[in-house]
C-alpha atoms as a PDB file:
ATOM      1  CA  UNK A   1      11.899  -0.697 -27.441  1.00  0.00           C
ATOM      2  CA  UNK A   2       8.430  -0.249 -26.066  1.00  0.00           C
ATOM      3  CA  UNK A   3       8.112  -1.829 -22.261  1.00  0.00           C
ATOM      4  CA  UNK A   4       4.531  -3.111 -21.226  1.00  0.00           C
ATOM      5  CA  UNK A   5       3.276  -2.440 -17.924  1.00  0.00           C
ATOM      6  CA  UNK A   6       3.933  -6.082 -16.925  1.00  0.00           C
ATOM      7  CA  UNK A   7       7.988  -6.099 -17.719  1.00  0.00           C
ATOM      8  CA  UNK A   8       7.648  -2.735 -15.608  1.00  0.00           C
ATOM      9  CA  UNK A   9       6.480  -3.920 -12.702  1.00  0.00           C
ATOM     10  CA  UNK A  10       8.584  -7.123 -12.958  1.00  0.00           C
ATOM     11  CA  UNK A  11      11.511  -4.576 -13.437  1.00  0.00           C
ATOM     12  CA  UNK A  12      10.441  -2.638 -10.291  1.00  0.00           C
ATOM     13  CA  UNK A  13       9.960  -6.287  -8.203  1.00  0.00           C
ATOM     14  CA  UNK A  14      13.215  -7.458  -9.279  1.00  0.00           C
ATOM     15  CA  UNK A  15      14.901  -4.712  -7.806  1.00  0.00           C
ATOM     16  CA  UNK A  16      13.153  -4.223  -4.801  1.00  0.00           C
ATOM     17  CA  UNK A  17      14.550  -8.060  -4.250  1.00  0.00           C
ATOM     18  CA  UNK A  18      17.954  -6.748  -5.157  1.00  0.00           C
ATOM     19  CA  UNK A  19      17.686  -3.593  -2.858  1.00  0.00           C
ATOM     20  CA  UNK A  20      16.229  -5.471  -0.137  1.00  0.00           C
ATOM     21  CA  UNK A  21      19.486  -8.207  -0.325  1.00  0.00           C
ATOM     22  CA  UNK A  22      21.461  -5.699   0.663  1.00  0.00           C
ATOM     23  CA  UNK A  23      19.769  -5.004   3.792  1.00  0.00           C
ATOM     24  CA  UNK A  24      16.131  -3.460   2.920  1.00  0.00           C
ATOM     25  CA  UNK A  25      16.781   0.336   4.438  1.00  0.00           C
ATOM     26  CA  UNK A  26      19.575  -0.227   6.854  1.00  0.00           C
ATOM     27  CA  UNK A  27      17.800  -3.247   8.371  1.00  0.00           C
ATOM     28  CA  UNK A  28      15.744  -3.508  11.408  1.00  0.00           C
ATOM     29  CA  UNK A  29      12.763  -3.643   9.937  1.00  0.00           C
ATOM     30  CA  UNK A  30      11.027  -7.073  10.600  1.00  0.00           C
ATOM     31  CA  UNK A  31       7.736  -6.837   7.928  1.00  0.00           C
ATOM     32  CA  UNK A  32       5.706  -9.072   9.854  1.00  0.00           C
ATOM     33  CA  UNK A  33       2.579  -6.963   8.819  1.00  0.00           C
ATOM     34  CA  UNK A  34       1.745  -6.167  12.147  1.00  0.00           C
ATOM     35  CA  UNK A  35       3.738  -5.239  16.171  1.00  0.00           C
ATOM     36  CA  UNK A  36       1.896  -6.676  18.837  1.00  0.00           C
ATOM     37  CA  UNK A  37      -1.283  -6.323  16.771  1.00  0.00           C
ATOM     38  CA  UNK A  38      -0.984  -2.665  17.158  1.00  0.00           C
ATOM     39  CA  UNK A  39      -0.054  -1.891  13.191  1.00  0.00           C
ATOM     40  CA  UNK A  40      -3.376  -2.330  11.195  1.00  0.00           C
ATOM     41  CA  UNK A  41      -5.738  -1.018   8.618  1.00  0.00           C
ATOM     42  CA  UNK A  42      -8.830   0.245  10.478  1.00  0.00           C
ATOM     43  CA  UNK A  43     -10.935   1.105   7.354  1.00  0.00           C
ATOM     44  CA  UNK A  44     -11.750  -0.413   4.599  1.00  0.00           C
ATOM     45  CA  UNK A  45     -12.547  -3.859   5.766  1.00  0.00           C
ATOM     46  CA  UNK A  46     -10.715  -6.746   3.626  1.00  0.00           C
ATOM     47  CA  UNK A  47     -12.566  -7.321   0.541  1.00  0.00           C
ATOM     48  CA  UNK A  48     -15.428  -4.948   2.114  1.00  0.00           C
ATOM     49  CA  UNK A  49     -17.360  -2.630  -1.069  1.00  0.00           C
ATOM     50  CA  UNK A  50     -16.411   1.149   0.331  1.00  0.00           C
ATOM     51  CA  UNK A  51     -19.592   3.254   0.955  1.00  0.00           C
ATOM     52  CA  UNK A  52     -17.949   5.242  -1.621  1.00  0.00           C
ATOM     53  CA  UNK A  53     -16.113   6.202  -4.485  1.00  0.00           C
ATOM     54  CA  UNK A  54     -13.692   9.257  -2.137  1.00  0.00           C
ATOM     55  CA  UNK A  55     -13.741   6.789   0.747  1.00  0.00           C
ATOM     56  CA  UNK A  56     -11.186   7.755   3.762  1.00  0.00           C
ATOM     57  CA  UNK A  57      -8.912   5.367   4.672  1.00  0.00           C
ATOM     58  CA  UNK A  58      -7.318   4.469   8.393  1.00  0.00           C
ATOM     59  CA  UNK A  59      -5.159   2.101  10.271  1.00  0.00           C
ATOM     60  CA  UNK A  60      -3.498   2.299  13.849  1.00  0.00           C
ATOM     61  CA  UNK A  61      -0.145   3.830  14.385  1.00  0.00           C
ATOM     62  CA  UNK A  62       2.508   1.828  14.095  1.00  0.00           C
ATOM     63  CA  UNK A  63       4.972   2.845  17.773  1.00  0.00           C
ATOM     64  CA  UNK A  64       8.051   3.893  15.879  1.00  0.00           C
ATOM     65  CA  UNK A  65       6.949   4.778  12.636  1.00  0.00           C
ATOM     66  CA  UNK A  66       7.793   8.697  12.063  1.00  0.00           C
ATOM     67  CA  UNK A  67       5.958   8.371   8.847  1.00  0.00           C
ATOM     68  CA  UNK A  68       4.208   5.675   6.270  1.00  0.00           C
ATOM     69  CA  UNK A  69       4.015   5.207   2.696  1.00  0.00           C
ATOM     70  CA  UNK A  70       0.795   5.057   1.376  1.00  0.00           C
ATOM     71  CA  UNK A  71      -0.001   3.474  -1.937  1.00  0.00           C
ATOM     72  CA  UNK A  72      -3.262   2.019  -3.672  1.00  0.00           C
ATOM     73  CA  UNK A  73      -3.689   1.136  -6.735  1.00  0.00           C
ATOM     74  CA  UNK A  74      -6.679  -0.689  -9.449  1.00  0.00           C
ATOM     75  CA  UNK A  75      -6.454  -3.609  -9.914  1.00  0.00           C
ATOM     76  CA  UNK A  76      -5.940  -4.126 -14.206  1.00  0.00           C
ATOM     77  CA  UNK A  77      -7.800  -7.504 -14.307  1.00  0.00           C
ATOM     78  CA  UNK A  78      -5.785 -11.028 -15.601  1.00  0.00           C
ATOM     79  CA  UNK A  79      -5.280 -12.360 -12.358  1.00  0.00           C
ATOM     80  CA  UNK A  80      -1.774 -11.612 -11.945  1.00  0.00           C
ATOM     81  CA  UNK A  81      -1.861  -9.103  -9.495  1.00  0.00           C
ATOM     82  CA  UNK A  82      -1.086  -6.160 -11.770  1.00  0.00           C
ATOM     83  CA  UNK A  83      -2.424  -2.946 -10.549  1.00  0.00           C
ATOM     84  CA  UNK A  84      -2.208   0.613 -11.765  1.00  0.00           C
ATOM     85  CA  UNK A  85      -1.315   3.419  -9.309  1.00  0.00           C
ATOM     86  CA  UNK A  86      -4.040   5.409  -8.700  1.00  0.00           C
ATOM     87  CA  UNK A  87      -2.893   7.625  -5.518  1.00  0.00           C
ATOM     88  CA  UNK A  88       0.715   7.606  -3.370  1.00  0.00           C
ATOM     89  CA  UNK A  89       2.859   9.658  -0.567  1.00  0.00           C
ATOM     90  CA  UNK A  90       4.427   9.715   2.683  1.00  0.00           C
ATOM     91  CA  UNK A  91       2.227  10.877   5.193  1.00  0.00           C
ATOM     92  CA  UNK A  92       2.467  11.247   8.982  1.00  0.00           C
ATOM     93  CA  UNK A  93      -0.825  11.182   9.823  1.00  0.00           C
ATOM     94  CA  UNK A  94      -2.894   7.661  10.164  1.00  0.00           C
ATOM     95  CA  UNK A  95      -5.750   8.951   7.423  1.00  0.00           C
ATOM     96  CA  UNK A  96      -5.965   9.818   3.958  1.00  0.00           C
ATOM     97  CA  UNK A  97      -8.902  11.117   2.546  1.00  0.00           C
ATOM     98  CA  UNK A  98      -9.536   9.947  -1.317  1.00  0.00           C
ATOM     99  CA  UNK A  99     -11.905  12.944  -1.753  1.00  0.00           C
ATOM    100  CA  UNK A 100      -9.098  14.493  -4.288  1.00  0.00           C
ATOM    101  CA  UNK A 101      -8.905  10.856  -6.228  1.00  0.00           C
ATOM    102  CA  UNK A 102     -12.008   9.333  -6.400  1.00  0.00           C
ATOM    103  CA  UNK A 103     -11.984   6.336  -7.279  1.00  0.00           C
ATOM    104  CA  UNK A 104     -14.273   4.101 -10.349  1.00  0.00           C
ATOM    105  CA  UNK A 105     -16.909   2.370  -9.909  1.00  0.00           C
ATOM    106  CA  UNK A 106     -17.344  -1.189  -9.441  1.00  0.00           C
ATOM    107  CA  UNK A 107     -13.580  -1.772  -9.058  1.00  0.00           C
ATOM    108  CA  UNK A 108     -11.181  -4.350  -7.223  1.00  0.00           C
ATOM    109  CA  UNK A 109      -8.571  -1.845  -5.207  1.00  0.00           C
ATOM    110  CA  UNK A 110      -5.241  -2.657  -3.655  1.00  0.00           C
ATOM    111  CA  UNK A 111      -4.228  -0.650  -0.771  1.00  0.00           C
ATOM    112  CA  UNK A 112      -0.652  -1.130   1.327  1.00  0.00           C
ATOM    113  CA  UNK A 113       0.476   1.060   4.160  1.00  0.00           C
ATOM    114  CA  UNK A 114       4.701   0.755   4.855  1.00  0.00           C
ATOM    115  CA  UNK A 115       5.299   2.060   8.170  1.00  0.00           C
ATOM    116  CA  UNK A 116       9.041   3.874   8.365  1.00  0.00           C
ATOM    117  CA  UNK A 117      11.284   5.512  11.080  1.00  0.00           C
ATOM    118  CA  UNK A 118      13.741   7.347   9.126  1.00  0.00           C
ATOM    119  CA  UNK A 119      14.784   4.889   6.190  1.00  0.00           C
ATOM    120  CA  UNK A 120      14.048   1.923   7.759  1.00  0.00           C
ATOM    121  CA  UNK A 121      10.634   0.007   6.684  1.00  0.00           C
ATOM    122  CA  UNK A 122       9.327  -1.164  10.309  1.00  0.00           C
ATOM    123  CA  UNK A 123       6.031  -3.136   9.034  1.00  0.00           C
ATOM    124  CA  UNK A 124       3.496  -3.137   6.012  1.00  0.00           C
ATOM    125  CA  UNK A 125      -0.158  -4.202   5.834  1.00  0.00           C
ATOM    126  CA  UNK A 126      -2.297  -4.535   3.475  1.00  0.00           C
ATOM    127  CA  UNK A 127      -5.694  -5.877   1.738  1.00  0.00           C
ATOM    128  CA  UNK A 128      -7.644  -5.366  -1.173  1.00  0.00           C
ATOM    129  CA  UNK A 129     -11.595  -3.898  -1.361  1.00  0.00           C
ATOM    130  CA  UNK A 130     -14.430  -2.855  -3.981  1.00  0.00           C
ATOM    131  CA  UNK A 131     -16.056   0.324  -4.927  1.00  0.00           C
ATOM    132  CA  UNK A 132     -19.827   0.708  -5.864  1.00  0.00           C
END
C-alpha cells in the first residue's frame, strides 16, 4: 500500500492529537505562542520576501526554554497547508543560519519554533515568508 504525503501528515496530526490527550510532554506547557511577549520570531517578518535564499533566522529567548525545536518547511501548493520539510533540529541557541540549506526561489516557507525545558513544550510561534 503506497501512502501519499497527505495521509502522512494526517497520520502524523492525528497522533500528535492523541499524544497531546494524554498530557502533551508531562504538561505545563501553556502554547499560547508567546510569555509576556518575550517568546517571538525576530527575523523573517510575517509574510516578508527574505533578502535571500540562506537567510538566518531569529526570535527572542523564551525564559525557561533549555532548548527549541526548529522546523521549516515549503509550502507544496493546494491550499491545504501541506508543506515539505526542508530543514529541522533542536538547538539551544536563538539563530539558525540556512547557509547549509538554501532555500528555492520564489517560494511560500513555513517556519515554527517550539520552545522546551526538558520534555515539556513551553510555547511555539510561528509565520510563514517568501524567497526571491
Amino acid at each position: 500500500m503506497k501512502i501519499r504525503s497527505i495521509d502522512l501528515w494526517l497520520i502524523i496530526f492525528l497522533f500528535i492529537i492523541a499524544v497531546c490527550l494524554g498530557g502533551c510532554g508531562g504538561g505545563g506547557g501553556t502554547n499560547d505562542n508567546t510569555v509576556n511577549g518575550s517568546f517571538s520570531i525576530i527575523q523573517p517578518s510575517e509574510n516578508a520576501t527574505v533578502g535571500s535564499l540562506t537567510p538566518t533566522i531569529s526570535w527572542t529567548a523564551h525564559p525557561n526554554a533549555t532548548r527549541y525545536y526548529f522546523y521549516i518547511g515549503k509550502d507544496i501548493g493546494g491550499g491545504d497547508g501541506t508543506y515539505q520539510t526542508v530543514y529541522m533540529d533542536y538547538v539551544t541557541s536563538t539563530t539558525v543560519s540556512l547557509a547549509a540549506y538554501p532555500l528555492e526561489s520564489k517560494a511560500k516557507y513555513y517556519l515554527q519554533i517550539d520552545a522546551y525545558n526538558g520534555t515539556s513544550l513551553l510555547a511555539n510561534v510561528n509565520r510563514s515568508f517568501f524567497t526571491p
